[in-house]
N, C-alpha and C. Protein backbone atom coordinates (compact mmCIF):
# COMPACT_ATOMS: atom_id res chain seq x y z
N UNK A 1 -33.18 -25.01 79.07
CA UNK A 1 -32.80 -26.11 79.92
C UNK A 1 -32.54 -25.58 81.32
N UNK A 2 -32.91 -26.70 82.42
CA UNK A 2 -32.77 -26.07 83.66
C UNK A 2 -31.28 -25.80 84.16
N UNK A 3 -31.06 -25.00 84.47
CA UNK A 3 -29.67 -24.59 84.99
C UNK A 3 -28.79 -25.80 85.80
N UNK A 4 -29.50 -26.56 86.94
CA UNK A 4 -28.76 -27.22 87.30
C UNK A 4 -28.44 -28.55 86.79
N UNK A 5 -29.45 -28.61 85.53
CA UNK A 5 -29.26 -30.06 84.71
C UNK A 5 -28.14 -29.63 83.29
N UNK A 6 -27.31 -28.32 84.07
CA UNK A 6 -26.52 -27.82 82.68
C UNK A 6 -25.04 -28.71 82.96
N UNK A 7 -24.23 -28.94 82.34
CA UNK A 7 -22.91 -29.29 82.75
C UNK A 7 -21.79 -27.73 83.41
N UNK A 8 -21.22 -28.27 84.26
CA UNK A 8 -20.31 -27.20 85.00
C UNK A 8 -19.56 -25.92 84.02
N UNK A 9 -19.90 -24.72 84.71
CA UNK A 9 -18.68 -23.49 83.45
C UNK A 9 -17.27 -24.31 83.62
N UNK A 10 -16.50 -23.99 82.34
CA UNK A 10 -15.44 -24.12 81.93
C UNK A 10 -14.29 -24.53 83.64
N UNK A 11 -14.34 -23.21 84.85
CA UNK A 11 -14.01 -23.91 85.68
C UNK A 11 -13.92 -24.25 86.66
N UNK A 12 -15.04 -25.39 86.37
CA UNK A 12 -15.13 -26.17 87.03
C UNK A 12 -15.55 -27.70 86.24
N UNK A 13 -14.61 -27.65 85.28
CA UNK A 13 -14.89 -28.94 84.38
C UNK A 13 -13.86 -29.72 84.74
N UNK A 14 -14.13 -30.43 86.11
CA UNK A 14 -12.92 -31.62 86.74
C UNK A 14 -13.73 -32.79 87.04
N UNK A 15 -13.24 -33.81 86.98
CA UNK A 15 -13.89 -34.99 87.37
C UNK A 15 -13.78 -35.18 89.32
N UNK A 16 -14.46 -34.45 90.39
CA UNK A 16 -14.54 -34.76 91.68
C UNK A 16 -13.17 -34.57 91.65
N UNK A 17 -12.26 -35.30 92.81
CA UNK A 17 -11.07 -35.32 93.85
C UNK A 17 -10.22 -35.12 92.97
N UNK A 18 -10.26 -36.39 91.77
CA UNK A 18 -9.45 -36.87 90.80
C UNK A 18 -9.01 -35.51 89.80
N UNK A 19 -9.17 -34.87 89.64
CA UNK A 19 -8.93 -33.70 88.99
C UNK A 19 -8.47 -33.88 87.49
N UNK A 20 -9.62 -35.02 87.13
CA UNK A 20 -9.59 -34.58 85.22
C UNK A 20 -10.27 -33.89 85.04
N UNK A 21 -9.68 -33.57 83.68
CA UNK A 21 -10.19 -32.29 82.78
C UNK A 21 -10.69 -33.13 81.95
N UNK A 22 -12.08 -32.23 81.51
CA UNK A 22 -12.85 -33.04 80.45
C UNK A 22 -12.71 -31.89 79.02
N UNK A 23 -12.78 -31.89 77.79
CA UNK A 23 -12.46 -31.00 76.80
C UNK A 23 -14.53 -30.14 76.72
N UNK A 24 -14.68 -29.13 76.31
CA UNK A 24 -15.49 -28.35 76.46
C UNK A 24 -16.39 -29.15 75.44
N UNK A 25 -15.73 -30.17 74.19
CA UNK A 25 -16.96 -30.76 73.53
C UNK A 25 -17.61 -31.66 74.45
N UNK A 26 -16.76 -32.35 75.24
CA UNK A 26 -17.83 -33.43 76.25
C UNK A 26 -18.67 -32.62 77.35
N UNK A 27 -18.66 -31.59 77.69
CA UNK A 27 -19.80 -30.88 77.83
C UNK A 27 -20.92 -30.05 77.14
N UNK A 28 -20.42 -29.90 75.95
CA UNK A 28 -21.94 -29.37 75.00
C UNK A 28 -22.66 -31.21 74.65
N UNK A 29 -21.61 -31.98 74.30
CA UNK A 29 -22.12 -33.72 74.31
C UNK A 29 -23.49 -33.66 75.38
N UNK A 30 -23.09 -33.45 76.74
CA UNK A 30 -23.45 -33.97 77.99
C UNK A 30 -25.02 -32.79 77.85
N UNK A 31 -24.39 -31.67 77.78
CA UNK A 31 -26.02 -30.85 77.65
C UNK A 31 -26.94 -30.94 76.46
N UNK A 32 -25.94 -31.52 75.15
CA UNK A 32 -26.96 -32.12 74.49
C UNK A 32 -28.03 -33.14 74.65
N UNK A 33 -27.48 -34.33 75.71
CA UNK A 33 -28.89 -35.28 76.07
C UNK A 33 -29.16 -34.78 77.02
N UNK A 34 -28.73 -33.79 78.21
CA UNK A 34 -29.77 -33.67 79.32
C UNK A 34 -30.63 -32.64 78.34
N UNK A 35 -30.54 -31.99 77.53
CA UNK A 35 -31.60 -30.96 76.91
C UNK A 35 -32.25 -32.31 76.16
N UNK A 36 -32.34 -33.00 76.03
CA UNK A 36 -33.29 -34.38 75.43
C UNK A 36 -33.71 -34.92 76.23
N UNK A 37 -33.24 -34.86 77.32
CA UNK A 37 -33.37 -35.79 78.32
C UNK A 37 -34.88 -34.69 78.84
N UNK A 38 -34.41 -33.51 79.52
CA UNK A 38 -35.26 -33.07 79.98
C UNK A 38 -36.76 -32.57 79.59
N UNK A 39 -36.33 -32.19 77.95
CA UNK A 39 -37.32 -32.25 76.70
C UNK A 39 -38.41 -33.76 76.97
N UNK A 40 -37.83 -34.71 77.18
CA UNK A 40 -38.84 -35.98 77.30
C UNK A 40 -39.43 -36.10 78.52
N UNK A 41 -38.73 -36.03 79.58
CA UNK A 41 -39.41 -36.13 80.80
C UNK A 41 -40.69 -35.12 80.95
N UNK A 42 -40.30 -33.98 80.59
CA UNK A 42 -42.05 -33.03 80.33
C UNK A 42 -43.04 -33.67 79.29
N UNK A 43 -42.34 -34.65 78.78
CA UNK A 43 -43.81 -35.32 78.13
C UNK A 43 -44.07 -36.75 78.42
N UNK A 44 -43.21 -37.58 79.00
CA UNK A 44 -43.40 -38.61 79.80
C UNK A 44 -43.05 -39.18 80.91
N UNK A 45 -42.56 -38.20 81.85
CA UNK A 45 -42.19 -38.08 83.33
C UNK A 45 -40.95 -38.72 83.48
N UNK A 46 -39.87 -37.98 84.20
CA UNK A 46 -38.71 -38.09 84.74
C UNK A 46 -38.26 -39.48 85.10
N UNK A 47 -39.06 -40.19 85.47
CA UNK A 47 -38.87 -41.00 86.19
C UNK A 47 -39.09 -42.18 85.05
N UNK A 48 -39.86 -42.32 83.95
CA UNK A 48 -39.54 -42.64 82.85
C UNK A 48 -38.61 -42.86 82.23
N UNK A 49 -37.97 -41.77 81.84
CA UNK A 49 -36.86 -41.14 81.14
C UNK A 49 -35.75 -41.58 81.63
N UNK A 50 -36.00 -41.18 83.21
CA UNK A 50 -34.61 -41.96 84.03
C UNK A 50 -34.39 -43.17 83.43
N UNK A 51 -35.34 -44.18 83.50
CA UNK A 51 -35.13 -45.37 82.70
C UNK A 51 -34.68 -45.72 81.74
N UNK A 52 -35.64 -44.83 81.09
CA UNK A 52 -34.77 -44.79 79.38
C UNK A 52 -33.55 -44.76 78.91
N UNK A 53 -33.20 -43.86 79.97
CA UNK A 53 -31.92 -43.15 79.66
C UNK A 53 -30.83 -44.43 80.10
N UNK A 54 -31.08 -45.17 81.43
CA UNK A 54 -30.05 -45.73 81.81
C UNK A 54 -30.49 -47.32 80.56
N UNK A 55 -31.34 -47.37 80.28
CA UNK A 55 -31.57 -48.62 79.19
C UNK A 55 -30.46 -48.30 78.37
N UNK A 56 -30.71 -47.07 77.58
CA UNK A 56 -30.01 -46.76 76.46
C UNK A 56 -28.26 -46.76 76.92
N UNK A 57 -28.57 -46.19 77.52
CA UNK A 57 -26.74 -45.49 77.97
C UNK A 57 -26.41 -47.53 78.27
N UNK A 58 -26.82 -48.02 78.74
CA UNK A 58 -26.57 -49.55 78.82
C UNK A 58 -26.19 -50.60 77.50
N UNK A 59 -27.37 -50.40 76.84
CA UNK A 59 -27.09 -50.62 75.60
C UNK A 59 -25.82 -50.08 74.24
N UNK A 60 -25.83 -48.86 74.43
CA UNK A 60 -24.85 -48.31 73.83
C UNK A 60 -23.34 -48.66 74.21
N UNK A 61 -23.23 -48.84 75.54
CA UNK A 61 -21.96 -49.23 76.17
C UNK A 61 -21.48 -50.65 76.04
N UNK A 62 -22.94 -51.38 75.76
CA UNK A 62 -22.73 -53.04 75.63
C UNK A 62 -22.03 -52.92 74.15
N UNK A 63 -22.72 -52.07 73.73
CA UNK A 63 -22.12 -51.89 71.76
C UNK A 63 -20.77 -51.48 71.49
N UNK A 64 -20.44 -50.89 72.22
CA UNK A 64 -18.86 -50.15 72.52
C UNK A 64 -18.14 -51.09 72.73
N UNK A 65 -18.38 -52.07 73.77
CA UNK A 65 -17.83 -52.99 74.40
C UNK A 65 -17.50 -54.34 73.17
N UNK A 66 -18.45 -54.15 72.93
CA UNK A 66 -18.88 -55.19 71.64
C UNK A 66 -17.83 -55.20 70.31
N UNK A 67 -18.23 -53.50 70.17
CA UNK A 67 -17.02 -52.88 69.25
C UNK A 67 -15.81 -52.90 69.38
N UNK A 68 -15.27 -53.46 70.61
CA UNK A 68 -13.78 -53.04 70.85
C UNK A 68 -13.28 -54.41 71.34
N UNK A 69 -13.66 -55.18 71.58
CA UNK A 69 -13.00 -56.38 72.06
C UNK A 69 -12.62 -57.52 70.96
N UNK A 70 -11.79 -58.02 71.34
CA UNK A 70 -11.38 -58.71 70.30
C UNK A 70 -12.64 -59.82 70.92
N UNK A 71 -13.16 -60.54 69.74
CA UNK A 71 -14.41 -61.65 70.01
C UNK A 71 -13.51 -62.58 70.85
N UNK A 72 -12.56 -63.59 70.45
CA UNK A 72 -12.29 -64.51 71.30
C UNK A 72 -11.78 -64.06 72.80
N UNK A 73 -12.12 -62.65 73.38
CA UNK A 73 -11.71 -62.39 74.57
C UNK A 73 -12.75 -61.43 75.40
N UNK A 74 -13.91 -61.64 74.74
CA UNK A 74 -15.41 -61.28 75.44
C UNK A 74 -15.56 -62.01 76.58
N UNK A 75 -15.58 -63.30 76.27
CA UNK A 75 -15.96 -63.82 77.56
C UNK A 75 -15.02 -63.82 78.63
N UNK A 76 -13.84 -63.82 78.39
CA UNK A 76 -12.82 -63.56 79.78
C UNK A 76 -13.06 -61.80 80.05
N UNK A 77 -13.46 -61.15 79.61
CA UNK A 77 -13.55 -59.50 79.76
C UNK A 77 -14.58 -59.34 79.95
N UNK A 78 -15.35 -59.77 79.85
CA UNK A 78 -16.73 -59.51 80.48
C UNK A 78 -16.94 -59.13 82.08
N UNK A 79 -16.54 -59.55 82.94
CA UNK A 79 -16.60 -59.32 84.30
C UNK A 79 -16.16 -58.17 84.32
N UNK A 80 -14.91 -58.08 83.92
CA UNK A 80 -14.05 -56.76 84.17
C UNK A 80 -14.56 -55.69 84.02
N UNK A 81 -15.44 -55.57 82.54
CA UNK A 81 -16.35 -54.28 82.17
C UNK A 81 -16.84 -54.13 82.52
N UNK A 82 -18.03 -55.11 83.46
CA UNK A 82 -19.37 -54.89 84.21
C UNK A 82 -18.30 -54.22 85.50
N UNK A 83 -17.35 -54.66 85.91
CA UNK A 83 -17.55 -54.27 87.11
C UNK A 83 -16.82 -52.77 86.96
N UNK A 84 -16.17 -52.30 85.84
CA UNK A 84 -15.53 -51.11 85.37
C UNK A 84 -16.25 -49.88 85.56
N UNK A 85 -17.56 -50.73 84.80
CA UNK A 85 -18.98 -49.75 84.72
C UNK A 85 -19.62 -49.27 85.53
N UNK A 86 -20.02 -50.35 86.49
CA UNK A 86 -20.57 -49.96 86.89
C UNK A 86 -20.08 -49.30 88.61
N UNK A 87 -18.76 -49.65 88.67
CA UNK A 87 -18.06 -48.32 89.70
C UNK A 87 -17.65 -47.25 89.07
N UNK A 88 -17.74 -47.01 87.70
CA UNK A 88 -17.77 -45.09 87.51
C UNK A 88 -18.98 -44.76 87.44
N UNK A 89 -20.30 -45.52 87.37
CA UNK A 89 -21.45 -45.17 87.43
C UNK A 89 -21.93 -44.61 88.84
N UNK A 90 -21.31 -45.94 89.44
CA UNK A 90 -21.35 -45.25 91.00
C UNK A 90 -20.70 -44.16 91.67
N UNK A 91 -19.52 -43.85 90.87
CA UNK A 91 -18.76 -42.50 91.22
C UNK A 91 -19.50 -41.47 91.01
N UNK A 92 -19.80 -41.70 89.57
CA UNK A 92 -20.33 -40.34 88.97
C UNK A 92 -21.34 -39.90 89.72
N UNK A 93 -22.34 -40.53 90.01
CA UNK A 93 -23.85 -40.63 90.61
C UNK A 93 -23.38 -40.00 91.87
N UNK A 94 -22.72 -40.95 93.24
CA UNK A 94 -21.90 -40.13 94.12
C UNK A 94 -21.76 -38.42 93.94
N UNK A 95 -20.76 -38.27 92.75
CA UNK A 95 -20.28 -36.88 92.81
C UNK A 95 -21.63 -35.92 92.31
N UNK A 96 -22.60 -36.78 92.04
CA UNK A 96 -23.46 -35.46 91.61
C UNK A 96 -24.44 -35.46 92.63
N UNK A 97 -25.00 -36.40 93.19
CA UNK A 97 -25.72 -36.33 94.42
C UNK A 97 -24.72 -35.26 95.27
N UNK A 98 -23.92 -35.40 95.43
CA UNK A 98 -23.20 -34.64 96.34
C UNK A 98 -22.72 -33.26 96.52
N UNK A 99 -22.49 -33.22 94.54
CA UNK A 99 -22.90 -31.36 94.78
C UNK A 99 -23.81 -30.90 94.56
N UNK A 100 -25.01 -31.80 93.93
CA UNK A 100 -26.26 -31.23 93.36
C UNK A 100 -27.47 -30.96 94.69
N UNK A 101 -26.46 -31.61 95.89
CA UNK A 101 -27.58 -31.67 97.27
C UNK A 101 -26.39 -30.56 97.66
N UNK A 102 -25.21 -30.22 97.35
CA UNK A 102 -24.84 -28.88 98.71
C UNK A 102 -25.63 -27.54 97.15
N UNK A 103 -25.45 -27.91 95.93
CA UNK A 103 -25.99 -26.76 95.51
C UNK A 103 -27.44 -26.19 95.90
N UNK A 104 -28.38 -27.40 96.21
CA UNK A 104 -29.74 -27.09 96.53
C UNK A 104 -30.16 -27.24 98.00
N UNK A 105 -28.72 -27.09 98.99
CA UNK A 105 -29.53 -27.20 100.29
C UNK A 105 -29.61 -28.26 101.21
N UNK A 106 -29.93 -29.44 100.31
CA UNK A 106 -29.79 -30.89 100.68
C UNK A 106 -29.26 -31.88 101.04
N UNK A 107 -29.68 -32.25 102.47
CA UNK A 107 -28.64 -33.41 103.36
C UNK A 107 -28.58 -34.48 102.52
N UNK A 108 -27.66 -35.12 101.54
CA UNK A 108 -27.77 -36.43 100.85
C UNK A 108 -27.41 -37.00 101.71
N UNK A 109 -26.62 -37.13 102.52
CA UNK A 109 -25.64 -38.23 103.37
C UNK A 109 -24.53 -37.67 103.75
N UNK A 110 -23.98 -38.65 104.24
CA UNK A 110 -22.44 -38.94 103.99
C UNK A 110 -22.21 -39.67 102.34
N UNK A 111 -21.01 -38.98 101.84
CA UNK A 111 -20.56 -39.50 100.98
C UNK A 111 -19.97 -40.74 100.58
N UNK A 112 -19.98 -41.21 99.39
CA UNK A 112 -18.76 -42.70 99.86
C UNK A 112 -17.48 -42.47 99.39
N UNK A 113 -17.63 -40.92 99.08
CA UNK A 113 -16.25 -40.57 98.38
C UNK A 113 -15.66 -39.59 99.50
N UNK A 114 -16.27 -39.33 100.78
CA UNK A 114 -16.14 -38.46 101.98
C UNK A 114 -14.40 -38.84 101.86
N UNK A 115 -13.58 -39.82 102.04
CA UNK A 115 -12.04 -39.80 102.04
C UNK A 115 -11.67 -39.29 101.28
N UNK A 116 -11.67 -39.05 99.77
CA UNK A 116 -10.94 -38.47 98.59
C UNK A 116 -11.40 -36.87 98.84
N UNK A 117 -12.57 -36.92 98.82
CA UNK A 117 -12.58 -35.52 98.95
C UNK A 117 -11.56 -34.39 100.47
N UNK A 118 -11.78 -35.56 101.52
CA UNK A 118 -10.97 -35.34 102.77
C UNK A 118 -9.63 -34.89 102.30
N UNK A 119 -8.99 -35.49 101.25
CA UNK A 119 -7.41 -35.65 101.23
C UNK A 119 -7.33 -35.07 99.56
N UNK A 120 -8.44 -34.50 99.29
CA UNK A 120 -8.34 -33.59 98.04
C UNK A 120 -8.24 -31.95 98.66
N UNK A 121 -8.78 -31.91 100.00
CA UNK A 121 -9.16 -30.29 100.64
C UNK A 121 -10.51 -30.30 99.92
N UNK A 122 -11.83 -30.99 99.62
CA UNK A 122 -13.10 -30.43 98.99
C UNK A 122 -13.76 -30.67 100.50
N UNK A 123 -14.20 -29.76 100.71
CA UNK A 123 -15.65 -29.81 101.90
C UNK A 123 -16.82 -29.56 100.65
N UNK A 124 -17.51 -30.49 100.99
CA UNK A 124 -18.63 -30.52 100.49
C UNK A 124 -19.89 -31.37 101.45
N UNK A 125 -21.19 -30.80 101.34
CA UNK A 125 -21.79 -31.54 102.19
C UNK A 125 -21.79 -31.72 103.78
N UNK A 126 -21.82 -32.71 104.66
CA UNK A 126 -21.51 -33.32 105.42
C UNK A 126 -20.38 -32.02 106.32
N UNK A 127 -19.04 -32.58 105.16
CA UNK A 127 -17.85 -32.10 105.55
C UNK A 127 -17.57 -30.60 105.77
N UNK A 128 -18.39 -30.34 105.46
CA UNK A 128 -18.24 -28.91 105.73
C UNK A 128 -18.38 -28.26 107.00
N UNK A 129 -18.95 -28.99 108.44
CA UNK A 129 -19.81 -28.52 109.21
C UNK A 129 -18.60 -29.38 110.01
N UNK A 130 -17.81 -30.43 109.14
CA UNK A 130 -17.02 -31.54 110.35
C UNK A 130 -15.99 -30.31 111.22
N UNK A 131 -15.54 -31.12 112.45
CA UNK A 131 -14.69 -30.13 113.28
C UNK A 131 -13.03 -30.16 111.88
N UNK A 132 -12.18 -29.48 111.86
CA UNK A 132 -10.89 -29.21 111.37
C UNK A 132 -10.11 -30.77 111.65
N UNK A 133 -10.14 -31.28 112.59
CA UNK A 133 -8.95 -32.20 112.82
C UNK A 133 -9.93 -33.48 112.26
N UNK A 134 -10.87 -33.71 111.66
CA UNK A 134 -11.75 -34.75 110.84
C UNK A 134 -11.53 -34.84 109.62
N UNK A 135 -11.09 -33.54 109.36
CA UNK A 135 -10.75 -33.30 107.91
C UNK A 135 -9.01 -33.62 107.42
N UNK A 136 -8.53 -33.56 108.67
CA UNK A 136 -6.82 -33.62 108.08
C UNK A 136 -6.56 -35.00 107.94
């Protein structure tokens, strides 16, 4: 498996600014489907797979969701989850564009997480190059 599609050594297993700890099984979890993940895309292109992947990971979460709610309170919870979802989707995505472009070189942007990281002390990206008094 390619190195940078591996999950982080031990430490550096934090969630961005927020500084959770994830337990070392949710990273053999996590390199278990990118090693599936990446296994498929060499036989039906990345960009495929990307799909796939977010179909599935969609589906599975609708099932979770499904699984855990009490039925007569789906439909009032429904909003809540979509919108739950899909801002850690957007975090996550964020935090990996963001080190996966300073690990390889790459101007992604500005961040949308550029404040947390500001008031975490992470230069990453962007911030790294800002003058000192941008950062405090």
């Amino acid at each position: 498996m390619a190195e940078e599609n591996q999950a982080p050594p031990a430490a550096e297993q934090q969630n961005g600014a927020q500084g959770t700890q994830f337990p070392p099984q949710f990273f053999d979890c996590v390199n278990e489907y990118l090693e599936l993940a990446n296994k498929q895309s060499q036989k039906y292109g990345e960009k495929n797979i990307s799909l796939a992947a977010l179909f599935a990971s969609a589906r599975f979460n609708a099932h979770v969701f499904l699984a855990n709610v009490k039925p007569i309170a789906a439909a009032d919870e429904r909003t809540a989850f979509l919108d739950y979802m899909s801002t850690m989707y957007r975090r996550m995505l964020n935090e990996h564009l963001d080190g996966m472009g300073e690990e390889r070189g790459i101007d992604v942007g500005d961040s949308e997480l550029a404040e947390e990281y500001k008031a975490a002390g992470v230069k990453v990206g962007r911030l790294k190059d800002a003058p000192a008094a941008a950062n405090e």
